[in-house]
N, C-alpha and C. Protein backbone atom coordinates (compact mmCIF):
# COMPACT_ATOMS: atom_id res chain seq x y z
N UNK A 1 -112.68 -201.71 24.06
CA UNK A 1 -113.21 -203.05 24.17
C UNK A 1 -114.56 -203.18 23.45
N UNK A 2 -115.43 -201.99 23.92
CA UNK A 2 -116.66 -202.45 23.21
C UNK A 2 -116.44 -201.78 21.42
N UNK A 3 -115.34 -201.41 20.64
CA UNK A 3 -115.61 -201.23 19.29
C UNK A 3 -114.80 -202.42 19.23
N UNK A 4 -114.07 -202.89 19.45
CA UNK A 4 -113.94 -204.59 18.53
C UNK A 4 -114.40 -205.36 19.10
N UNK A 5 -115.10 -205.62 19.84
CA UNK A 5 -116.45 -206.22 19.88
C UNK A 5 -117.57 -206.12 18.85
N UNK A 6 -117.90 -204.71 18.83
CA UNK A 6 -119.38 -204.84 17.65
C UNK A 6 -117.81 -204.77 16.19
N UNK A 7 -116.41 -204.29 16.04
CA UNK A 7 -116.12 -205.37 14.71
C UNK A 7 -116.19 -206.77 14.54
N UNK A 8 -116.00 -207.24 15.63
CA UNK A 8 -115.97 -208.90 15.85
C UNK A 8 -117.57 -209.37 15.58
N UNK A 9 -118.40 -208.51 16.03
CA UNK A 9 -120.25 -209.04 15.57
C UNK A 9 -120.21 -209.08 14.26
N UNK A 10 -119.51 -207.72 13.70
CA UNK A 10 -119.94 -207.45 12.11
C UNK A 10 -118.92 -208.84 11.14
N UNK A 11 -117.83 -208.71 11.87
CA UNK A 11 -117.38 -209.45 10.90
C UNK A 11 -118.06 -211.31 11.07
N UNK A 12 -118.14 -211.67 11.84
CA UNK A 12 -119.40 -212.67 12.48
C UNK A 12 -120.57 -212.74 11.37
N UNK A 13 -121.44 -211.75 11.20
CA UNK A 13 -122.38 -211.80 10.73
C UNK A 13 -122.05 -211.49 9.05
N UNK A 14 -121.06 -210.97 8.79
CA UNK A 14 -120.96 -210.90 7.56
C UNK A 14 -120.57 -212.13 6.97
N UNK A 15 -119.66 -213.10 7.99
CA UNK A 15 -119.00 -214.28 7.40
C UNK A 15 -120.21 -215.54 7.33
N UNK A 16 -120.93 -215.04 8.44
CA UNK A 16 -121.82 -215.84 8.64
C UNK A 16 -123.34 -216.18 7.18
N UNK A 17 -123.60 -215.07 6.91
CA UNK A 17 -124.69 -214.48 6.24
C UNK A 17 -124.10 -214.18 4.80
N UNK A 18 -122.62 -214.68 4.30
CA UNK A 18 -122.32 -214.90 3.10
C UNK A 18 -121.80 -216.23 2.67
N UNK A 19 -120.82 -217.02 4.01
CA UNK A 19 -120.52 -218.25 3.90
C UNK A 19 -121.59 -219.04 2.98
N UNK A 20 -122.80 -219.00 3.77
CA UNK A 20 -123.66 -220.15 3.93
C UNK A 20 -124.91 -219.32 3.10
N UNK A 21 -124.59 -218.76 1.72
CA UNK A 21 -125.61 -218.05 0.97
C UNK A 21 -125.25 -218.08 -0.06
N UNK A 22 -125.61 -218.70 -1.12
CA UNK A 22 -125.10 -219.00 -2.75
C UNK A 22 -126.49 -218.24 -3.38
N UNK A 23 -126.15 -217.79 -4.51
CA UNK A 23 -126.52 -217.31 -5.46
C UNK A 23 -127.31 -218.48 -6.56
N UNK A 24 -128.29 -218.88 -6.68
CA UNK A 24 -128.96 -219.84 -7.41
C UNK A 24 -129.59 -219.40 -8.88
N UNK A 25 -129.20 -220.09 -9.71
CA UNK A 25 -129.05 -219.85 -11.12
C UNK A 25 -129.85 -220.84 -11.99
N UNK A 26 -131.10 -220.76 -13.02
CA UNK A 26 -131.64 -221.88 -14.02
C UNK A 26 -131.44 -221.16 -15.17
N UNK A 27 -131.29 -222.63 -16.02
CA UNK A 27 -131.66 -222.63 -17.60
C UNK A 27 -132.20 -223.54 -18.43
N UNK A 28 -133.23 -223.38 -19.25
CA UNK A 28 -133.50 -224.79 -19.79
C UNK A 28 -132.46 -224.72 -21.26
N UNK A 29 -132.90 -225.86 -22.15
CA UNK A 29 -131.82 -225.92 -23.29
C UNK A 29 -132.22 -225.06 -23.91
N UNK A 30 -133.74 -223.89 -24.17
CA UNK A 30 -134.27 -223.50 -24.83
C UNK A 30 -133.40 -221.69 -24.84
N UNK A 31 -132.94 -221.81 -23.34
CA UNK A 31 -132.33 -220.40 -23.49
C UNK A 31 -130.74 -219.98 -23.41
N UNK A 32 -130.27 -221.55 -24.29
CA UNK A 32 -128.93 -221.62 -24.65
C UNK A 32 -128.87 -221.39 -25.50
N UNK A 33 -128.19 -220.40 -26.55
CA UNK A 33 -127.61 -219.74 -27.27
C UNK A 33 -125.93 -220.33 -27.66
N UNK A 34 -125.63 -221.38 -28.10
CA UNK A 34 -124.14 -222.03 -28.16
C UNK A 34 -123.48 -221.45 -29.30
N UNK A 35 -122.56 -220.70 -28.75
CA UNK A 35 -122.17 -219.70 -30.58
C UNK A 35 -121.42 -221.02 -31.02
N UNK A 36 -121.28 -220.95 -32.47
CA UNK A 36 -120.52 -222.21 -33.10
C UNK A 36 -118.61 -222.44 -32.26
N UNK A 37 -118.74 -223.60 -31.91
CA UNK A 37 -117.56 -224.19 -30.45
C UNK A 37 -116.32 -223.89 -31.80
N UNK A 38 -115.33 -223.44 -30.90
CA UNK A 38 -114.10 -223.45 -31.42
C UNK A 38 -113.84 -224.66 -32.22
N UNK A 39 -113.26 -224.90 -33.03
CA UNK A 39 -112.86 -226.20 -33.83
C UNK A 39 -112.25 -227.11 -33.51
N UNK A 40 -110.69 -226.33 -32.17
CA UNK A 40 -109.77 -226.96 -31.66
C UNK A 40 -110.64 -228.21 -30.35
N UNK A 41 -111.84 -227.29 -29.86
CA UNK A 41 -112.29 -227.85 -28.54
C UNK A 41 -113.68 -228.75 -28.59
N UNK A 42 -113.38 -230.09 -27.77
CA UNK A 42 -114.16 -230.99 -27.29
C UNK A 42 -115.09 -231.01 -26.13
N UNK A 43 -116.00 -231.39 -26.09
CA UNK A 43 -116.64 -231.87 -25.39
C UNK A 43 -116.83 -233.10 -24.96
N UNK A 44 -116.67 -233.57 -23.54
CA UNK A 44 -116.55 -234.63 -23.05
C UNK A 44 -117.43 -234.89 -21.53
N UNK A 45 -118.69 -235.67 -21.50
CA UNK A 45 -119.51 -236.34 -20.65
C UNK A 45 -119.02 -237.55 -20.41
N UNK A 46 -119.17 -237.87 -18.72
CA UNK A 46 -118.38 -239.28 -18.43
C UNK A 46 -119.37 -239.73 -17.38
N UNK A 47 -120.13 -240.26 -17.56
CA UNK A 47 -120.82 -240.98 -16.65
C UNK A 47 -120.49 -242.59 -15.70
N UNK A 48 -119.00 -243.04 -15.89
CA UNK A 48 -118.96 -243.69 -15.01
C UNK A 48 -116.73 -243.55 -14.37
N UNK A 49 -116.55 -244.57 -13.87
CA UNK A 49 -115.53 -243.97 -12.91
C UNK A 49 -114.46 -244.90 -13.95
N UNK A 50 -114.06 -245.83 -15.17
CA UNK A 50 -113.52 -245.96 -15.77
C UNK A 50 -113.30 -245.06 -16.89
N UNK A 51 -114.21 -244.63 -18.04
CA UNK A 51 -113.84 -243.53 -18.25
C UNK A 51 -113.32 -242.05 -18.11
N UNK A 52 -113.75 -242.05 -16.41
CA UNK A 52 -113.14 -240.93 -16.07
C UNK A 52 -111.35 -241.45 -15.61
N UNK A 53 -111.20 -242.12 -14.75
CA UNK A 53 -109.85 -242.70 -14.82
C UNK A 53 -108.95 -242.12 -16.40
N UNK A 54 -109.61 -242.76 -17.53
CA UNK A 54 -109.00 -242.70 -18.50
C UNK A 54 -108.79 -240.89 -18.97
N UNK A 55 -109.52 -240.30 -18.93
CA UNK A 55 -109.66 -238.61 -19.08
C UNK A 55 -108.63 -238.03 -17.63
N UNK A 56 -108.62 -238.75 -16.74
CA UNK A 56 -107.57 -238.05 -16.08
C UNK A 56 -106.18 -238.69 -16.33
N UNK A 57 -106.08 -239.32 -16.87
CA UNK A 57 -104.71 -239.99 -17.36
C UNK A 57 -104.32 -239.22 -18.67
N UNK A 58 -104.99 -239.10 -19.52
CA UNK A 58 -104.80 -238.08 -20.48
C UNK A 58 -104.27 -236.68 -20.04
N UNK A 59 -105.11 -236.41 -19.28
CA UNK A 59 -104.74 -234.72 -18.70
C UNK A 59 -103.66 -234.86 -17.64
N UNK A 60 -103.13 -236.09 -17.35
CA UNK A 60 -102.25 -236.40 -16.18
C UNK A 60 -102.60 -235.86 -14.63
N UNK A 61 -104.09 -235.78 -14.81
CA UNK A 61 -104.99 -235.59 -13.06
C UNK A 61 -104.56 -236.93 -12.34
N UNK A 62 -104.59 -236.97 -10.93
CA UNK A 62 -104.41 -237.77 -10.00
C UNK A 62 -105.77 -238.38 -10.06
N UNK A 63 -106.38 -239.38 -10.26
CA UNK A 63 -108.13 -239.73 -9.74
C UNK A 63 -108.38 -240.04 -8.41
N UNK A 64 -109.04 -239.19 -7.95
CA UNK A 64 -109.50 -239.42 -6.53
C UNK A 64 -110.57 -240.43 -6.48
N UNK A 65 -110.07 -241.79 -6.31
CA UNK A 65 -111.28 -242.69 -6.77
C UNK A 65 -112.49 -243.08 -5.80
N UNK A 66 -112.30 -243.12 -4.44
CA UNK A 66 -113.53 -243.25 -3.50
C UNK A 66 -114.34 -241.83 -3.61
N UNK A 67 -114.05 -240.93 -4.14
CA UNK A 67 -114.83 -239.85 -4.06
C UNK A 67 -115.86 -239.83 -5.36
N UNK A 68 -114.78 -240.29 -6.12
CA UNK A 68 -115.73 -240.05 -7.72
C UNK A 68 -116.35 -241.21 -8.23
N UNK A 69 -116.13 -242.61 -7.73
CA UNK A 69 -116.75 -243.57 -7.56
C UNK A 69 -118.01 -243.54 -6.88
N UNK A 70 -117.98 -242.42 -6.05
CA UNK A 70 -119.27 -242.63 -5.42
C UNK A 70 -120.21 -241.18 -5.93
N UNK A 71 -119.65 -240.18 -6.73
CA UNK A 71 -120.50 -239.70 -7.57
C UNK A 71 -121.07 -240.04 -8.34
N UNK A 72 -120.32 -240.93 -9.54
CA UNK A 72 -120.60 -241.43 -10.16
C UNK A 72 -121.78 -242.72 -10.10
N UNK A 73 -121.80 -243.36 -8.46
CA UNK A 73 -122.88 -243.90 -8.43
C UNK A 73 -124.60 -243.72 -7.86
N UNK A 74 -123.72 -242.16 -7.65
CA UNK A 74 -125.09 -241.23 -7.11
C UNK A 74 -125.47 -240.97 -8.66
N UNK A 75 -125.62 -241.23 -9.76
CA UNK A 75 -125.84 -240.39 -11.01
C UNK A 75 -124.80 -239.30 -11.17
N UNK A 76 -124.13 -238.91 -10.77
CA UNK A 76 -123.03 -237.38 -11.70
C UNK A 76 -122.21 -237.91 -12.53
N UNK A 77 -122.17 -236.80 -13.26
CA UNK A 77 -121.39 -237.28 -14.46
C UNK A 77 -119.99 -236.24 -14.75
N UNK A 78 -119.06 -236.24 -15.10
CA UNK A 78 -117.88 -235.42 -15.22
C UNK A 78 -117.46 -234.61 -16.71
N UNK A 79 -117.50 -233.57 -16.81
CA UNK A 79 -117.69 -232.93 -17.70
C UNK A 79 -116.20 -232.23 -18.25
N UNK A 80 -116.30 -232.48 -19.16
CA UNK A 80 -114.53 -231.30 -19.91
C UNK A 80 -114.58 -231.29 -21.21
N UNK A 81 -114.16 -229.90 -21.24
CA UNK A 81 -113.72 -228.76 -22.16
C UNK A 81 -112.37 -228.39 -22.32
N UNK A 82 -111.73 -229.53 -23.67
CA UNK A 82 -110.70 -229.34 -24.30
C UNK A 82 -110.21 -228.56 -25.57
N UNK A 83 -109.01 -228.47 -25.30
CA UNK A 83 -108.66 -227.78 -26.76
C UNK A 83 -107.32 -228.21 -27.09
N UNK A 84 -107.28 -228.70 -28.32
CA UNK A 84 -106.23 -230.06 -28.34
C UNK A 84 -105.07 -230.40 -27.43
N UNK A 85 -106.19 -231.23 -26.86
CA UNK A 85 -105.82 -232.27 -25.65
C UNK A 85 -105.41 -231.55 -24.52
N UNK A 86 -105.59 -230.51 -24.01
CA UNK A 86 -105.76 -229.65 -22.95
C UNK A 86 -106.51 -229.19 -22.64
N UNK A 87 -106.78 -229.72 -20.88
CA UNK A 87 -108.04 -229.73 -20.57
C UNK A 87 -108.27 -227.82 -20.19
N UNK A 88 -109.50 -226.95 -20.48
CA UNK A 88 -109.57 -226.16 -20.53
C UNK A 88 -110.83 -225.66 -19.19
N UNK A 89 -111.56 -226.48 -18.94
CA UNK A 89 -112.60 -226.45 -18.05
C UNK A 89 -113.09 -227.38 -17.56
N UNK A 90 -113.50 -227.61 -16.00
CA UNK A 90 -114.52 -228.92 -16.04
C UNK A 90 -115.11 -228.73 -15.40
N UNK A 91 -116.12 -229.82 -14.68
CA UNK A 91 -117.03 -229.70 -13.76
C UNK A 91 -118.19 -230.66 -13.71
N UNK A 92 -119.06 -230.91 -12.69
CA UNK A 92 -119.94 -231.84 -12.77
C UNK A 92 -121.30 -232.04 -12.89
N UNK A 93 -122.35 -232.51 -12.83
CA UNK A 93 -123.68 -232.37 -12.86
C UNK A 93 -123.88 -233.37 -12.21
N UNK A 94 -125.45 -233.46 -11.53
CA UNK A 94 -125.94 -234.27 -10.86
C UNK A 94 -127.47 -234.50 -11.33
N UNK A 95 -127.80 -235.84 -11.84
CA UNK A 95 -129.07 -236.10 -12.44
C UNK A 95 -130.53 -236.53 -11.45
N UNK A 96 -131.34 -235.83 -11.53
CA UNK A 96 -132.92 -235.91 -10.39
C UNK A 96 -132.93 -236.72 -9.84
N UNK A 97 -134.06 -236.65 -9.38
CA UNK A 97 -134.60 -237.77 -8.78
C UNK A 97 -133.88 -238.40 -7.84
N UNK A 98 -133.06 -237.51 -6.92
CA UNK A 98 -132.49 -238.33 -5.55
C UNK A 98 -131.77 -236.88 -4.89
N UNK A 99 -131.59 -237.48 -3.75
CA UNK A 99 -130.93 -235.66 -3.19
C UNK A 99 -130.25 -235.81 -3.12
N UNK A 100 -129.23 -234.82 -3.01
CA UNK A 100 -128.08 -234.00 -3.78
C UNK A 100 -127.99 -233.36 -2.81
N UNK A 101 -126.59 -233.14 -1.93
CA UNK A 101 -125.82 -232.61 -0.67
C UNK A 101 -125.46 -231.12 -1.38
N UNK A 102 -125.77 -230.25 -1.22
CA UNK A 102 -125.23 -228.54 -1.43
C UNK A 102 -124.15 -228.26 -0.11
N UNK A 103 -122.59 -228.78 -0.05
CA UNK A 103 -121.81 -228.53 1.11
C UNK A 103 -121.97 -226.74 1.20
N UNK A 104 -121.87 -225.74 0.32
CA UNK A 104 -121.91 -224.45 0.77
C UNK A 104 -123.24 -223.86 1.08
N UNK A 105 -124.43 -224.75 1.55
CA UNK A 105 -125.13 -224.24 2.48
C UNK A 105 -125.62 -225.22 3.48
N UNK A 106 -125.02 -226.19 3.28
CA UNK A 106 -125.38 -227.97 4.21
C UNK A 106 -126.36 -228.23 4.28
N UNK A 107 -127.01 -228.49 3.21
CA UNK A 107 -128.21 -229.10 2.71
C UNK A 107 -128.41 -230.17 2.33
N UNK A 108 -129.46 -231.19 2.65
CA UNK A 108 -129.29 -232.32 1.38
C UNK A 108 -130.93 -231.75 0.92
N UNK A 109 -130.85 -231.92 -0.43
CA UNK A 109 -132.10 -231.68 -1.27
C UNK A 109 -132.25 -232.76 -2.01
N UNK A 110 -133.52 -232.68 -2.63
CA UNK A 110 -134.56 -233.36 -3.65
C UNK A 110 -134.04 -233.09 -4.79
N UNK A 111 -133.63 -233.54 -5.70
CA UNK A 111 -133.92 -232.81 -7.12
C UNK A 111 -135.11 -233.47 -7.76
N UNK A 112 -135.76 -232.76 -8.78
CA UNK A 112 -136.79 -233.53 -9.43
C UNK A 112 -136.30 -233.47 -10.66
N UNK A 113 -136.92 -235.20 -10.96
CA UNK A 113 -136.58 -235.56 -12.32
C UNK A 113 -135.91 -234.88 -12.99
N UNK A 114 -136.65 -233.59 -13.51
CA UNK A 114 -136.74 -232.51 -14.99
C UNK A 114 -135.41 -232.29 -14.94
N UNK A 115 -134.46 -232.19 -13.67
CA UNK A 115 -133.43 -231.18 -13.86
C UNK A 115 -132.14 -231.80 -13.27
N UNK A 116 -131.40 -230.78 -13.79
CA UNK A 116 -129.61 -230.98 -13.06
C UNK A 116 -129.43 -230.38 -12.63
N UNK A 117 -128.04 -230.32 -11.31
CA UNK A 117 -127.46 -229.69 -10.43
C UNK A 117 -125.94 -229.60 -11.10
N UNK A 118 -125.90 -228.14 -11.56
CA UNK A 118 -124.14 -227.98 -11.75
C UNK A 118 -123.37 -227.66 -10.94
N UNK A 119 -122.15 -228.63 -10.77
CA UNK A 119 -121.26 -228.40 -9.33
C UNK A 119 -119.75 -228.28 -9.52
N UNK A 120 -119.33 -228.17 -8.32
CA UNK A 120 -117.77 -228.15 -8.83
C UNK A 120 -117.35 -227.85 -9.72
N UNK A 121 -116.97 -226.48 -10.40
CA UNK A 121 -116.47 -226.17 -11.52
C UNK A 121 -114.81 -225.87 -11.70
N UNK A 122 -113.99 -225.91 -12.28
CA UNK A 122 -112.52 -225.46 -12.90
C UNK A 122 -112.01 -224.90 -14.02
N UNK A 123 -111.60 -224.26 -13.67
CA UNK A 123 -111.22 -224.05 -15.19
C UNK A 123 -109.51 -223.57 -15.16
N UNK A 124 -108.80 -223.94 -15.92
CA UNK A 124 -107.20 -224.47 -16.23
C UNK A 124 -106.85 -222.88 -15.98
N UNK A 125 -105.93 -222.29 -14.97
CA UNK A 125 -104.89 -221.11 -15.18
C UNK A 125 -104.95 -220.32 -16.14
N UNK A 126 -104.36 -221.31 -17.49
CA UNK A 126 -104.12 -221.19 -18.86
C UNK A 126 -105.18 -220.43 -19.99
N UNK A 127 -106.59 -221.15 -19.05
CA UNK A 127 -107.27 -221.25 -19.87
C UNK A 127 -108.30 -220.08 -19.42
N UNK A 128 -108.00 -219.24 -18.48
CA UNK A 128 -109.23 -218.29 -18.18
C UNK A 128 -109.58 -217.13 -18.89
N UNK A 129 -110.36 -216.37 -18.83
CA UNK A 129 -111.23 -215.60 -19.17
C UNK A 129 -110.88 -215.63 -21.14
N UNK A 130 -111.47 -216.91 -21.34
CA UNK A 130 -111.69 -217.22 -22.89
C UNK A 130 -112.87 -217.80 -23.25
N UNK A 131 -113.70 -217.86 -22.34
CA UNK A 131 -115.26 -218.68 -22.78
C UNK A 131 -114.63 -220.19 -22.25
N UNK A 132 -114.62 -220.81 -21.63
CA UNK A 132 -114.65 -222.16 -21.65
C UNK A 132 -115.34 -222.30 -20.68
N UNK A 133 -115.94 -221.79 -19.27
CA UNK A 133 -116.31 -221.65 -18.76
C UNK A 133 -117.61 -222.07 -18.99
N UNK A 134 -118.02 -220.44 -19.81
CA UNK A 134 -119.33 -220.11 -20.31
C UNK A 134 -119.92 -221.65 -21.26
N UNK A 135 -118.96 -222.23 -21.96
CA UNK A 135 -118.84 -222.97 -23.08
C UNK A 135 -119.34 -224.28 -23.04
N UNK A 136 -119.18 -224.88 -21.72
CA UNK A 136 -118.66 -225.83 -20.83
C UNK A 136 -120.36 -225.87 -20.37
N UNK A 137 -121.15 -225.05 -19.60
CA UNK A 137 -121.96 -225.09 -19.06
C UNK A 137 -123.44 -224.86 -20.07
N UNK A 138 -122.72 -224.14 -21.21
CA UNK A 138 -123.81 -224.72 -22.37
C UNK A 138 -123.77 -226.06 -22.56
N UNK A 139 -122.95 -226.82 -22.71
CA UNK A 139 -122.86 -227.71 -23.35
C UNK A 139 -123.44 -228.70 -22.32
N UNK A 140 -123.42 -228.68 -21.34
CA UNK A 140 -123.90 -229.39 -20.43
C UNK A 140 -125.06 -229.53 -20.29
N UNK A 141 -125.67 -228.14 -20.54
CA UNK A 141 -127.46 -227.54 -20.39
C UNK A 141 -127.87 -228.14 -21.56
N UNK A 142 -127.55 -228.34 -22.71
CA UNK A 142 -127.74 -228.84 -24.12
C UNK A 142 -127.59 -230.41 -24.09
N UNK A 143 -126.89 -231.43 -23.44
CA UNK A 143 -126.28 -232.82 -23.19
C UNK A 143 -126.93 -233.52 -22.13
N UNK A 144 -127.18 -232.82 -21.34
CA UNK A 144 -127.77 -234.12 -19.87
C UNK A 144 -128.94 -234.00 -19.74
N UNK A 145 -130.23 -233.68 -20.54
CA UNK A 145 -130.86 -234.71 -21.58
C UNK A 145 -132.24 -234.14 -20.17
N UNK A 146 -132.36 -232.71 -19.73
CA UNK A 146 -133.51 -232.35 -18.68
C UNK A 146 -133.26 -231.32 -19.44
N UNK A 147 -135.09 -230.85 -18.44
CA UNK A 147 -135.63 -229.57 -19.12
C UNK A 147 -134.74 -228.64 -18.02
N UNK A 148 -134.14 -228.14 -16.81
CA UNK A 148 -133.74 -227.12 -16.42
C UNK A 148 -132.60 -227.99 -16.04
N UNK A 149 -131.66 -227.06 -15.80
CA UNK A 149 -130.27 -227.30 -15.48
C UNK A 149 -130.24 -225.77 -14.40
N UNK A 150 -129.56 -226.40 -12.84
CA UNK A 150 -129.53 -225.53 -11.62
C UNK A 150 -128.10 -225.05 -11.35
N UNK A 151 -127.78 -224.58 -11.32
CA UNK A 151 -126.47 -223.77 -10.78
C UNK A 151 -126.59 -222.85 -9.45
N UNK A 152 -125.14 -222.91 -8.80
CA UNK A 152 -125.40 -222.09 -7.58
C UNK A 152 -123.96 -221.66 -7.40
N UNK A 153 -123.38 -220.30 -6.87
CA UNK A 153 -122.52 -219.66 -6.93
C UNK A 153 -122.08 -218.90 -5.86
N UNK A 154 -121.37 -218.61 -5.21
CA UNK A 154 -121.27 -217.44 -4.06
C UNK A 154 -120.96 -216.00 -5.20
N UNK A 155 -122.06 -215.34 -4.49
CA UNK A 155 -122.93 -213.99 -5.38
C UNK A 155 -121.07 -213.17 -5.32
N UNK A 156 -120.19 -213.60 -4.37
CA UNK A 156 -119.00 -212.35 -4.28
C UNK A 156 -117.94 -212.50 -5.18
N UNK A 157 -118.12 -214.30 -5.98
CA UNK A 157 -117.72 -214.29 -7.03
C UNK A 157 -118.34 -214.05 -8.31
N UNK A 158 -117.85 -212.82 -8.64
CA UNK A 158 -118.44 -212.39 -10.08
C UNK A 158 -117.54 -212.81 -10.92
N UNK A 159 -116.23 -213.06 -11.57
CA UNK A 159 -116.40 -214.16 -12.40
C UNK A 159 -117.18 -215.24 -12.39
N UNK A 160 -117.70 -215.65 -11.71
CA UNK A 160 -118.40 -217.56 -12.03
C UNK A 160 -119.81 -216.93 -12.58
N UNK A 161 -120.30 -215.51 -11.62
CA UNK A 161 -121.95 -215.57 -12.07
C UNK A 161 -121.95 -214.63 -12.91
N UNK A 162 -120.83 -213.76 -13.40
CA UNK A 162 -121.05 -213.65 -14.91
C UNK A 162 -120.90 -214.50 -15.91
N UNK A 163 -119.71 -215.43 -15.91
CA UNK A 163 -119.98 -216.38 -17.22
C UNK A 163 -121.41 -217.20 -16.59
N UNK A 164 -121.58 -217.45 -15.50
CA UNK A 164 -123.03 -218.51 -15.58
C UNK A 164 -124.28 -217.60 -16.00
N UNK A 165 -124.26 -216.47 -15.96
CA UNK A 165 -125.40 -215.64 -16.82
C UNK A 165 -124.70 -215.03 -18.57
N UNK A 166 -123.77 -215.27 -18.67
CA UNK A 166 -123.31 -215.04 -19.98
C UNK A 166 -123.88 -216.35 -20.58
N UNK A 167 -123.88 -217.17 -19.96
CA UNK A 167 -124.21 -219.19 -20.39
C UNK A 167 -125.36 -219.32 -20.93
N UNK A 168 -126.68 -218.12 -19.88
CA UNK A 168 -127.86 -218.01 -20.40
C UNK A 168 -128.94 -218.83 -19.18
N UNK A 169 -128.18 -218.82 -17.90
CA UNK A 169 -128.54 -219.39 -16.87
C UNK A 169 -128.97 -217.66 -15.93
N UNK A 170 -130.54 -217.70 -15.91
CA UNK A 170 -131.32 -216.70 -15.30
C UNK A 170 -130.92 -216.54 -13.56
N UNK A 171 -130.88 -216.09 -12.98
CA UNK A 171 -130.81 -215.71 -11.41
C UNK A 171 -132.05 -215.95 -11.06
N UNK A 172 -132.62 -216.64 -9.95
CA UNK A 172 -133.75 -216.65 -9.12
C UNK A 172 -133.32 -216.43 -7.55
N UNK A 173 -132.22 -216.55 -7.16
CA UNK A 173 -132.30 -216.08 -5.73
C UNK A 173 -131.09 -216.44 -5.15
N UNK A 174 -131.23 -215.43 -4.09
CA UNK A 174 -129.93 -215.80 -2.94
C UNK A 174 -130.26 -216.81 -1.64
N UNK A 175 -130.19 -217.75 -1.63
CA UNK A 175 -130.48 -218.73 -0.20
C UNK A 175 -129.19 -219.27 0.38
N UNK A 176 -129.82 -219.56 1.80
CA UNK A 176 -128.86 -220.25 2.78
C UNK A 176 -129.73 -221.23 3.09
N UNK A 177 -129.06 -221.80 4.03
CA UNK A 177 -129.50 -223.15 4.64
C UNK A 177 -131.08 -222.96 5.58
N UNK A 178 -131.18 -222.26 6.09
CA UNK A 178 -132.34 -221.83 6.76
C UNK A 178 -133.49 -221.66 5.58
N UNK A 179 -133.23 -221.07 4.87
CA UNK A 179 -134.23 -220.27 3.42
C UNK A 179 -134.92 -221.06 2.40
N UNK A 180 -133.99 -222.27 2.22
CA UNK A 180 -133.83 -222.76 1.00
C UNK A 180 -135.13 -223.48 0.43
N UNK A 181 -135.53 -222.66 -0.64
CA UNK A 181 -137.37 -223.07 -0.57
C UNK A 181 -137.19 -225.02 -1.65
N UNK A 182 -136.02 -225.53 -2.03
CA UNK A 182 -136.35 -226.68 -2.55
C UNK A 182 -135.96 -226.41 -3.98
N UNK A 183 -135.59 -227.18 -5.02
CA UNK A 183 -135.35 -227.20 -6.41
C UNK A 183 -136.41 -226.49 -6.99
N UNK A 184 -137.73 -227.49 -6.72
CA UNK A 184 -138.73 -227.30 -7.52
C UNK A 184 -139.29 -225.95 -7.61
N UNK A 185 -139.44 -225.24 -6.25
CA UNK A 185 -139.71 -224.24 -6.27
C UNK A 185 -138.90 -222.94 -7.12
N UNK A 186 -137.28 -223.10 -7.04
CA UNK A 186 -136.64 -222.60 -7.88
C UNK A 186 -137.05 -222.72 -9.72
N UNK A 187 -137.52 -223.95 -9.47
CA UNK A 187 -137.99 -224.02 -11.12
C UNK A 187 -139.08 -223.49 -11.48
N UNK A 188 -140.24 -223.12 -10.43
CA UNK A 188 -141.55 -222.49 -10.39
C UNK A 188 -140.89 -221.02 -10.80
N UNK A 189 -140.04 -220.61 -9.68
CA UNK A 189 -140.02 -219.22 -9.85
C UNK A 189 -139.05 -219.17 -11.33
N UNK A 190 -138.36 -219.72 -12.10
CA UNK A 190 -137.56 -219.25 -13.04
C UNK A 190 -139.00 -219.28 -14.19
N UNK A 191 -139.79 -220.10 -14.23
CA UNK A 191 -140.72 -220.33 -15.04
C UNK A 191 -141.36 -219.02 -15.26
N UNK A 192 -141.61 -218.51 -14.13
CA UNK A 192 -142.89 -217.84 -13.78
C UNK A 192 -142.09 -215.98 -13.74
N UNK A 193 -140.85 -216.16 -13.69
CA UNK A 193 -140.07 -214.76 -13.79
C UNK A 193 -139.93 -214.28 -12.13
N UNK A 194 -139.97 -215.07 -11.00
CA UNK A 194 -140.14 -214.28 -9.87
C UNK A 194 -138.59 -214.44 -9.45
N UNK A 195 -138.10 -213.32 -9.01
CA UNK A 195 -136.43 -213.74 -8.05
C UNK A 195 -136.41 -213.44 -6.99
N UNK A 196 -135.57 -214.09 -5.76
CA UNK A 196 -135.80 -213.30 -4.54
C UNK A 196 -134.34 -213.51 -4.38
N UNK A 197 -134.31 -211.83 -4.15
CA UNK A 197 -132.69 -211.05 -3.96
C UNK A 197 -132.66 -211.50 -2.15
């Protein structure tokens, strides 16, 4: 009784103390490196909920429209990485100056002005481990028009935070909901070289 008990603590505290702990990631445009884009593949920014309609009709996506209607009127914008006419990657950003809900540590935050929040990412079956990923999140860091662009990851997926450091997006820290020192401060410490593991 009492050894699955302390397994039942451990596994508790492990679920607990990784659930709710993402891996936080900056880059400005300055430390994007964009090797010259495949020829076949596009880039596509959608800042409101008719054009996106139309990009999921193309790719034959369902549009979830009360959801993305109301990103879209928080500032996010919808992002994809094609390669003739197949969608290869996507994902979203979220522009400053208003807070921004982080569901994997239940936060609502500040962003400031300078920067974006990259969220929700995909990338097609078809289309994995070929750079679109990596490709996708340059292009984003290079396009939505701020000096840092924020990313956040669960650290146990190492595909996502290797292509997001292949992208040229630095590591500053692991936080949860309790921890979480604020955007800005993340942008202090990427500035300044400090990380907290």
């Amino acid at each position: 009784m009492i050894i699955s008990d302390l397994i039942k603590n451990a596994i508790s505290l492990y679920y607990c103390r990784h659930k709710y702990t993402q891996d936080f990631f900056v880059a400005s445009p300055a430390d994007i490196k964009l090797n010259e884009q495949n020829p076949g593949r596009r880039f596509y920014d959608v800042d409101n909920i008719d054009d996106y309609k139309k990009l999921c009709e193309q790719y034959g996506f369902k549009a979830h429209d009360a959801d993305e209607e109301k990103r879209f009127k928080n500032k996010s914008h919808f992002c994809v990485l094609d390669e003739d006419d197949h969608f290869g990657c996507w994902g979203w950003y979220h522009k400053g100056e208003s807070k921004f809900y982080v569901l994997e540590i239940d936060k609502k935050i500040i962003i400031p002005e300078n920067a974006a929040v990259l969220y929700h990412f995909f990338t097609n079956e078809n289309y994995r481990r070929r750079g679109y990923y990596t490709e996708l999140l340059q292009n984003i860091v290079l396009h939505c028009g701020r000096n840092y662009a924020i990313i956040y990851a669960y650290g146990t997926n190492v595909a996502s935070t290797g292509a997001i450091k292949k992208a040229g997006f630095r590591f500053v820290g692991r936080y949860g909901h309790k921890d979480f020192p604020g955007y800005e401060r993340l942008i202090e410490d990427y500035v300044s070289g400090v990380v907290k593991n």
